[in-house]
C-alpha atoms as a PDB file:
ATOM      1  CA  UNK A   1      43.219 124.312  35.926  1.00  0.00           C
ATOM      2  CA  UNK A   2      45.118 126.652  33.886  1.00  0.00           C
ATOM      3  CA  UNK A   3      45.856 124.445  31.119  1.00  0.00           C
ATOM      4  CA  UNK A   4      41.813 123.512  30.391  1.00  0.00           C
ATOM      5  CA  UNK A   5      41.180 127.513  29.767  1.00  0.00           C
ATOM      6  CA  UNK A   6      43.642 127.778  26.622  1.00  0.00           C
ATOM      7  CA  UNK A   7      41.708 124.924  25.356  1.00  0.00           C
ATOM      8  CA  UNK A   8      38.564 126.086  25.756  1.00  0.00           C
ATOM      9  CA  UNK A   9      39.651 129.257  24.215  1.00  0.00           C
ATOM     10  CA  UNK A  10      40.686 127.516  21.022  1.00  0.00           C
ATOM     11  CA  UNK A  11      37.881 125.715  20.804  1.00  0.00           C
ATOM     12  CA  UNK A  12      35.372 128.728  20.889  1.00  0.00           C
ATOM     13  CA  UNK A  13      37.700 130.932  18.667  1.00  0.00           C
ATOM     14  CA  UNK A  14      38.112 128.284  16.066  1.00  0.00           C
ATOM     15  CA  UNK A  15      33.880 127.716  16.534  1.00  0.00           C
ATOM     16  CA  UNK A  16      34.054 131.329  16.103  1.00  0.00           C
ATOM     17  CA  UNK A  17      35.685 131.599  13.187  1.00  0.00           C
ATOM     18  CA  UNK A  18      33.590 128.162  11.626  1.00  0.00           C
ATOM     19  CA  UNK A  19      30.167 130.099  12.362  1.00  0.00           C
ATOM     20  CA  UNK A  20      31.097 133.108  10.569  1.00  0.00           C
ATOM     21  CA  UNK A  21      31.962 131.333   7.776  1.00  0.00           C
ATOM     22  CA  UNK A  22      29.038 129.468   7.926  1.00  0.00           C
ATOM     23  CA  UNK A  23      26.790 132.702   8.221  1.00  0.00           C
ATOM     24  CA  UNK A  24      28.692 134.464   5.386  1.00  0.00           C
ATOM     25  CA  UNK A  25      28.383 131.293   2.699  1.00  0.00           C
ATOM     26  CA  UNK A  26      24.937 131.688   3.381  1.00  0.00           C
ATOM     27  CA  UNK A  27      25.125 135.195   1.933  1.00  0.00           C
ATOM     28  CA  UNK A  28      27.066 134.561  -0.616  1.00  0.00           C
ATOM     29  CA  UNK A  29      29.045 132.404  -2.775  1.00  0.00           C
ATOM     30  CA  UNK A  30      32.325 130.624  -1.175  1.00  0.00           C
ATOM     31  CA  UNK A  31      34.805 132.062  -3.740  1.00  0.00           C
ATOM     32  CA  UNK A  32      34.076 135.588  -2.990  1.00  0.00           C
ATOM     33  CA  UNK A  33      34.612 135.139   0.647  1.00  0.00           C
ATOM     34  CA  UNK A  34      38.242 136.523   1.820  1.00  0.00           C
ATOM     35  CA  UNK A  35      39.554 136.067   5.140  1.00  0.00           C
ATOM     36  CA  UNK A  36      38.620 139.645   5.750  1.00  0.00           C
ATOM     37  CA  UNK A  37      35.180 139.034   5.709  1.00  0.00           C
ATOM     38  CA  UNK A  38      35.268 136.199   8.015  1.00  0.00           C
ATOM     39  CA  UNK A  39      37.584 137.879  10.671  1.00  0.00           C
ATOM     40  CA  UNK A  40      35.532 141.144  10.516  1.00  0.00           C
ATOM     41  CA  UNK A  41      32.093 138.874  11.110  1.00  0.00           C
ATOM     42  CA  UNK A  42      33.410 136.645  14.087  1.00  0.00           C
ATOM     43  CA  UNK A  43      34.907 139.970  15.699  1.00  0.00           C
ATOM     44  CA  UNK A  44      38.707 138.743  15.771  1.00  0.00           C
ATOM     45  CA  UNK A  45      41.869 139.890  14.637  1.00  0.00           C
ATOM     46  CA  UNK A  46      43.860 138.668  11.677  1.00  0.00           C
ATOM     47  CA  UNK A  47      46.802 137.292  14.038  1.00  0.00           C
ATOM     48  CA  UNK A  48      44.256 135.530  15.869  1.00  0.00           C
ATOM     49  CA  UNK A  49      42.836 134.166  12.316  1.00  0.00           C
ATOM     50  CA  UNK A  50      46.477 132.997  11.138  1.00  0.00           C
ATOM     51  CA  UNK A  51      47.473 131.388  14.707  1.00  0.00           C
ATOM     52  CA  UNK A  52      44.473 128.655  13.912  1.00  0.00           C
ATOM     53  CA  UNK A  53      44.819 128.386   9.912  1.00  0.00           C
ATOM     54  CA  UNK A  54      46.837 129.277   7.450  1.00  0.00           C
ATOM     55  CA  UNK A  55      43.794 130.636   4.871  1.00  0.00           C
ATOM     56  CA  UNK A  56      39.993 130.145   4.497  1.00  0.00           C
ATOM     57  CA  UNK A  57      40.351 127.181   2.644  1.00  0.00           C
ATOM     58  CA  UNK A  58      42.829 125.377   5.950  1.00  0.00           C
ATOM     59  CA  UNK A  59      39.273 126.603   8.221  1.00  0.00           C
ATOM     60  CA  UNK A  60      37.217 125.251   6.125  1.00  0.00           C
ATOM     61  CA  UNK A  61      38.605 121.759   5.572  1.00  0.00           C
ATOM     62  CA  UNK A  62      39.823 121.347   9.378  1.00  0.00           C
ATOM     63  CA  UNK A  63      35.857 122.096   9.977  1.00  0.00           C
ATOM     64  CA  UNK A  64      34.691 119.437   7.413  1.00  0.00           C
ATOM     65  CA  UNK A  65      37.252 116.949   9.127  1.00  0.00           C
ATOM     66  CA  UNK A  66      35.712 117.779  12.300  1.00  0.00           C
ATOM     67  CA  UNK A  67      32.056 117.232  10.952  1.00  0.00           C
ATOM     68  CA  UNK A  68      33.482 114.068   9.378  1.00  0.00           C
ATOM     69  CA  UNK A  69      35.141 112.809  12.478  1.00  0.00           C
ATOM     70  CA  UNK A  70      32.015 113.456  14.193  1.00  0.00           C
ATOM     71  CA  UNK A  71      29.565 111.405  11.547  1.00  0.00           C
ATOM     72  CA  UNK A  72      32.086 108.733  11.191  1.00  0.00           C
ATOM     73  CA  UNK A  73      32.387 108.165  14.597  1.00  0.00           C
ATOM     74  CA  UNK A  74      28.497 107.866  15.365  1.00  0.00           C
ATOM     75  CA  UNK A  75      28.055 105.410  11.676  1.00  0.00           C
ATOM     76  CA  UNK A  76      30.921 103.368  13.528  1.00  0.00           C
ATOM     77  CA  UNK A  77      29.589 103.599  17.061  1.00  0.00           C
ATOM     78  CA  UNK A  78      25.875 102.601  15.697  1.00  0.00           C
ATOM     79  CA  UNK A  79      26.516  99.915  13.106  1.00  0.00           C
ATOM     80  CA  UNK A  80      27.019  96.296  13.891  1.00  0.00           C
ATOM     81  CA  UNK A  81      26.480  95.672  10.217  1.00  0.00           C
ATOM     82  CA  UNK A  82      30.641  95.250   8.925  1.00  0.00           C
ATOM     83  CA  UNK A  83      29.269  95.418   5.416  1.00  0.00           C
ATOM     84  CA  UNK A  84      28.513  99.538   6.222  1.00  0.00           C
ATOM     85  CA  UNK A  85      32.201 100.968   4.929  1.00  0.00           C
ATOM     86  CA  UNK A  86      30.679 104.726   4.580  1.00  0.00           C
ATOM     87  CA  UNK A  87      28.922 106.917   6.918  1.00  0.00           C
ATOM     88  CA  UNK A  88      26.236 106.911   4.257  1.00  0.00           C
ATOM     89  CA  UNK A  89      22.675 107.414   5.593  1.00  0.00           C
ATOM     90  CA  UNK A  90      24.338 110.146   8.722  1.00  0.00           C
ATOM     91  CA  UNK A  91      26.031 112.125   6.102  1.00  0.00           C
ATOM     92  CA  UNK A  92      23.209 112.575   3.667  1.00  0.00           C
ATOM     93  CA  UNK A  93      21.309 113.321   6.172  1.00  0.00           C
ATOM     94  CA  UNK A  94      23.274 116.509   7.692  1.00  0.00           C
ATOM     95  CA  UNK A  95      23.859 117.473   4.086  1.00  0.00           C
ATOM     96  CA  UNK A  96      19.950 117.417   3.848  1.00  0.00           C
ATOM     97  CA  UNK A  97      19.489 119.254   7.111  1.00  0.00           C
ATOM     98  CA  UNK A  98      22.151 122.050   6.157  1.00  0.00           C
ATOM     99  CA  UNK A  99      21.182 122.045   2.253  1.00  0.00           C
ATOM    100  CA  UNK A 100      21.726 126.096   2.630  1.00  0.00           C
ATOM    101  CA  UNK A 101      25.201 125.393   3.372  1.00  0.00           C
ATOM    102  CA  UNK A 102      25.951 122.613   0.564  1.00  0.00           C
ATOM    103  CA  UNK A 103      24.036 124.848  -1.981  1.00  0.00           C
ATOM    104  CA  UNK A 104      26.187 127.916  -1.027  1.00  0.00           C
ATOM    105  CA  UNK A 105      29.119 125.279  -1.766  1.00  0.00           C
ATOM    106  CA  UNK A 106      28.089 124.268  -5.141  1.00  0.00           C
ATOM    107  CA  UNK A 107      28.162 127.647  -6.429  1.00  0.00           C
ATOM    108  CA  UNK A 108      32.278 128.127  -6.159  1.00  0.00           C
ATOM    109  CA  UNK A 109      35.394 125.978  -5.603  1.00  0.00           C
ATOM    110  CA  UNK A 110      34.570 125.121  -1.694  1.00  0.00           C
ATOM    111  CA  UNK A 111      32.261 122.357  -3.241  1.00  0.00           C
ATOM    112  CA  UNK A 112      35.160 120.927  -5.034  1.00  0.00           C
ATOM    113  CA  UNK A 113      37.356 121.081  -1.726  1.00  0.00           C
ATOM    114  CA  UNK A 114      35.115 119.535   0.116  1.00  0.00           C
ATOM    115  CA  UNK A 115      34.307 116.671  -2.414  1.00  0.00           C
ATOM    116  CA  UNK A 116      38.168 116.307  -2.372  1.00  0.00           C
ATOM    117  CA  UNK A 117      39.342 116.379   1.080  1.00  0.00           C
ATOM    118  CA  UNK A 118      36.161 113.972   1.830  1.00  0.00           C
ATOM    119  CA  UNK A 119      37.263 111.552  -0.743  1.00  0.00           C
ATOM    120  CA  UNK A 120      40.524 111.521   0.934  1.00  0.00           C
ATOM    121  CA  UNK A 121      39.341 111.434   4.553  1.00  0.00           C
ATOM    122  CA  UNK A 122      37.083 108.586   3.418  1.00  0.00           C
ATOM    123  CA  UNK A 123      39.761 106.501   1.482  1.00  0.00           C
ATOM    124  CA  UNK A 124      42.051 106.306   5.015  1.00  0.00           C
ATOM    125  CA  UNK A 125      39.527 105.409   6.799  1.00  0.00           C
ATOM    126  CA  UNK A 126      37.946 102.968   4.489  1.00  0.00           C
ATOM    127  CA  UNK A 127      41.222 101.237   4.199  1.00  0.00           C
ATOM    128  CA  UNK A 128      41.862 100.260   7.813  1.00  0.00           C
ATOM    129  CA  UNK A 129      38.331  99.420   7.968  1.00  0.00           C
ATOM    130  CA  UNK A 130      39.009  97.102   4.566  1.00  0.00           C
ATOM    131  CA  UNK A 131      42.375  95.864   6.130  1.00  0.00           C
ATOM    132  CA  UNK A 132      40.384  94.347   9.393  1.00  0.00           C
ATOM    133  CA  UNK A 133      37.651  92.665   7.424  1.00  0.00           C
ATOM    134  CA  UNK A 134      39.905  90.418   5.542  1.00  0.00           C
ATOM    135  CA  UNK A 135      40.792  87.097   7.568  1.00  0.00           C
ATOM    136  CA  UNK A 136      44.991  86.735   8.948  1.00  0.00           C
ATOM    137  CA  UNK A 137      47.001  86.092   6.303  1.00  0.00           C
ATOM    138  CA  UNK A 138      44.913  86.176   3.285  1.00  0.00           C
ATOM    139  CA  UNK A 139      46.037  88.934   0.568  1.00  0.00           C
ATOM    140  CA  UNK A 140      43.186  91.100  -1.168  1.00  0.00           C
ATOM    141  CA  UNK A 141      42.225  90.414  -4.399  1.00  0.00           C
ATOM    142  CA  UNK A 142      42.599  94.212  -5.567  1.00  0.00           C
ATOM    143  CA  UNK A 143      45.179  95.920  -2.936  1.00  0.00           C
ATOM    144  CA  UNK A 144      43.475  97.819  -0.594  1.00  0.00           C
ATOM    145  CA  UNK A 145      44.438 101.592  -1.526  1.00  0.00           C
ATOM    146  CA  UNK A 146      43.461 101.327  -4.635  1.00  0.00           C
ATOM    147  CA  UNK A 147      39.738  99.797  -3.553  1.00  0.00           C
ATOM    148  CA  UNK A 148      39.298 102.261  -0.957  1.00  0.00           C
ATOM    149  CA  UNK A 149      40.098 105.260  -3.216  1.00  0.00           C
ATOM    150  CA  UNK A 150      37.149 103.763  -5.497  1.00  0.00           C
ATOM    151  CA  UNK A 151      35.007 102.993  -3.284  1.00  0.00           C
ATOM    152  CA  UNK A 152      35.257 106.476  -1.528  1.00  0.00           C
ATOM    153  CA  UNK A 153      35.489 107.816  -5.235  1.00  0.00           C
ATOM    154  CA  UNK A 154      31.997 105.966  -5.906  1.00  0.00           C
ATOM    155  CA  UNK A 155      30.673 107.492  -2.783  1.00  0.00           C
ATOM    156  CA  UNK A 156      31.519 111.074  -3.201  1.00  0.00           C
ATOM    157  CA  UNK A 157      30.359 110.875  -6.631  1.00  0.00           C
ATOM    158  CA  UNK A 158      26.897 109.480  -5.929  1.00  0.00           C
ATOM    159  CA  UNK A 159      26.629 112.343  -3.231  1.00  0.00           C
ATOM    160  CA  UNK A 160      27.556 115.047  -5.536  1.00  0.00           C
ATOM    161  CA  UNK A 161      25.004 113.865  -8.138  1.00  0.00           C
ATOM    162  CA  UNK A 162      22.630 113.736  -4.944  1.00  0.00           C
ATOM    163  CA  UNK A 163      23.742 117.457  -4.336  1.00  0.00           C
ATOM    164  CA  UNK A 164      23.584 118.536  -7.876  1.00  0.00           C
ATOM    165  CA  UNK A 165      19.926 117.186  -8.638  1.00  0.00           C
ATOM    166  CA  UNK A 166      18.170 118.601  -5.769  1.00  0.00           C
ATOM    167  CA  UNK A 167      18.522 115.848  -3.474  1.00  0.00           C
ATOM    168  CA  UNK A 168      15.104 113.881  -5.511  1.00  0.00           C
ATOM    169  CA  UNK A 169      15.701 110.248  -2.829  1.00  0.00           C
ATOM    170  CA  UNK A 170      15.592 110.205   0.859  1.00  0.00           C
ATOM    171  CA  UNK A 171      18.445 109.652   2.745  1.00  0.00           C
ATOM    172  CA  UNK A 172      17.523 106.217   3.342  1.00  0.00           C
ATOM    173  CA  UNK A 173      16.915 105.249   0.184  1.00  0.00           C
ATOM    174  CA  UNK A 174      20.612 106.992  -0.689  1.00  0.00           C
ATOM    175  CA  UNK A 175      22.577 104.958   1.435  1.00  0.00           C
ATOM    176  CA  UNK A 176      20.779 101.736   0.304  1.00  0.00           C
ATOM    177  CA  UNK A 177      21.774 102.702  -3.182  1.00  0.00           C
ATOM    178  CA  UNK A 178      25.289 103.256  -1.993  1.00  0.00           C
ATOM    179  CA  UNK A 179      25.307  99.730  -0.422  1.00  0.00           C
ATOM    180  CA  UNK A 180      23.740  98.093  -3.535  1.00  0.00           C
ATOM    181  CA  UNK A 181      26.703  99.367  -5.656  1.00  0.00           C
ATOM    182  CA  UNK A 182      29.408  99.459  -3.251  1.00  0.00           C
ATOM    183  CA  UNK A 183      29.252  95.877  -1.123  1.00  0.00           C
ATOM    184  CA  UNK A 184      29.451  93.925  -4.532  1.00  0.00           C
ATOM    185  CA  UNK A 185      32.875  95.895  -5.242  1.00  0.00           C
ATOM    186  CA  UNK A 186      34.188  95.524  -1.916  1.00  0.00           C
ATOM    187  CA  UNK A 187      33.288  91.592  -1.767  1.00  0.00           C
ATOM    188  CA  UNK A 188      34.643  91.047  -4.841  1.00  0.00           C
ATOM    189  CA  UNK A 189      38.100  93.639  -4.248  1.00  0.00           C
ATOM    190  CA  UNK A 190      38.913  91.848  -0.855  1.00  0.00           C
ATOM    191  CA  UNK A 191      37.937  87.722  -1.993  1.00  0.00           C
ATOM    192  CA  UNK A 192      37.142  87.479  -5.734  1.00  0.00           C
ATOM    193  CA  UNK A 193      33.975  87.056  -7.808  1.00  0.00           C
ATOM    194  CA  UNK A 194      31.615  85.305  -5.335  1.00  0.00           C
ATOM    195  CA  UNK A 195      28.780  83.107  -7.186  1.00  0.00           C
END
């Protein structure tokens, strides 16, 4: 019994420390946050900060991850299509539903961290989920780092124009346009030019 209440202890300090971030972005931009700020808004002390991360930018991308895990998990869960390699239409959509947040993010250097960290998080994933699709055996065309870094690449850049220009398609309609350019790239990365 004793060992589920240090657990659940992390779990609400770190959500905690993720909602006062969340409430201070919305109040001003990312780069003038300090870890100050965030420990004096979720009511903790700084040893209790630095025992979960090592500086704003550690809570902030182990929170993304988290978020990440969370969409990627669902796309996967969901979709019996194989040809979905990104959790496209999920993740525009809780951009969409916390624009506040994202537009907080575009005015400093946590947009850049998070376009970064996602490509990243997206690439590893992608690339197992590359690895399976391609029959026993049979060697990629393009190997399959380097076409899950672009095709991650592609994605993150497509949502950061989304981001940038006021989010003008639907999330639907965002996701098909992600399919449209990625699947081509992907068929032709893992078996050639197909006719």
């Amino acid at each position: 019994m004793s060992s589920v209440k240090p657990d659940r202890r992390i779990n609400r300090t770190r959500e905690t420390l993720f909602h006062a971030l969340s409430a201070l972005m919305l109040e001003k931009r990312y780069d003038d946050i300090t870890v100050q700020d965030i420990i004096d808004r979720a009511n903790v002390g700084r040893s209790t900060f630095y025992a979960h991360y090592q500086d704003k930018e550690d809570l902030a991308v182990s929170t993304m991850i988290t978020i990440l895990d969370s969409l990627t998990d669902t796309m996967e869960q969901s979709n019996t299509d194989p040809r979905q390699f990104l959790p496209g239409r999920g993740l525009f959509e809780h951009i969409r539903e916390h624009h506040q947040m994202f537009k907080t993010l575009t005015s400093g250097r946590g947009l850049d961290l998070f376009f970064q960290k996602g490509q990243e998080y997206w690439s590893e994933r992608l690339a197992t989920r590359l690895q399976a699709m391609l029959p026993q055996n049979q060697e990629p065309k393009v190997p399959i780092p380097i076409l899950a870094h672009y095709v991650s690449g592609t994605f993150v850049t497509l949502l950061k124009w989304w981001i940038d220009n006021k989010m003008p398609y639907t999330s639907d309609r965002m996701a098909e346009i992600v399919e449209q350019l990625v699947t081509p790239s992907v068929q032709a990365g893992l078996f050639g030019m197909s006719g």
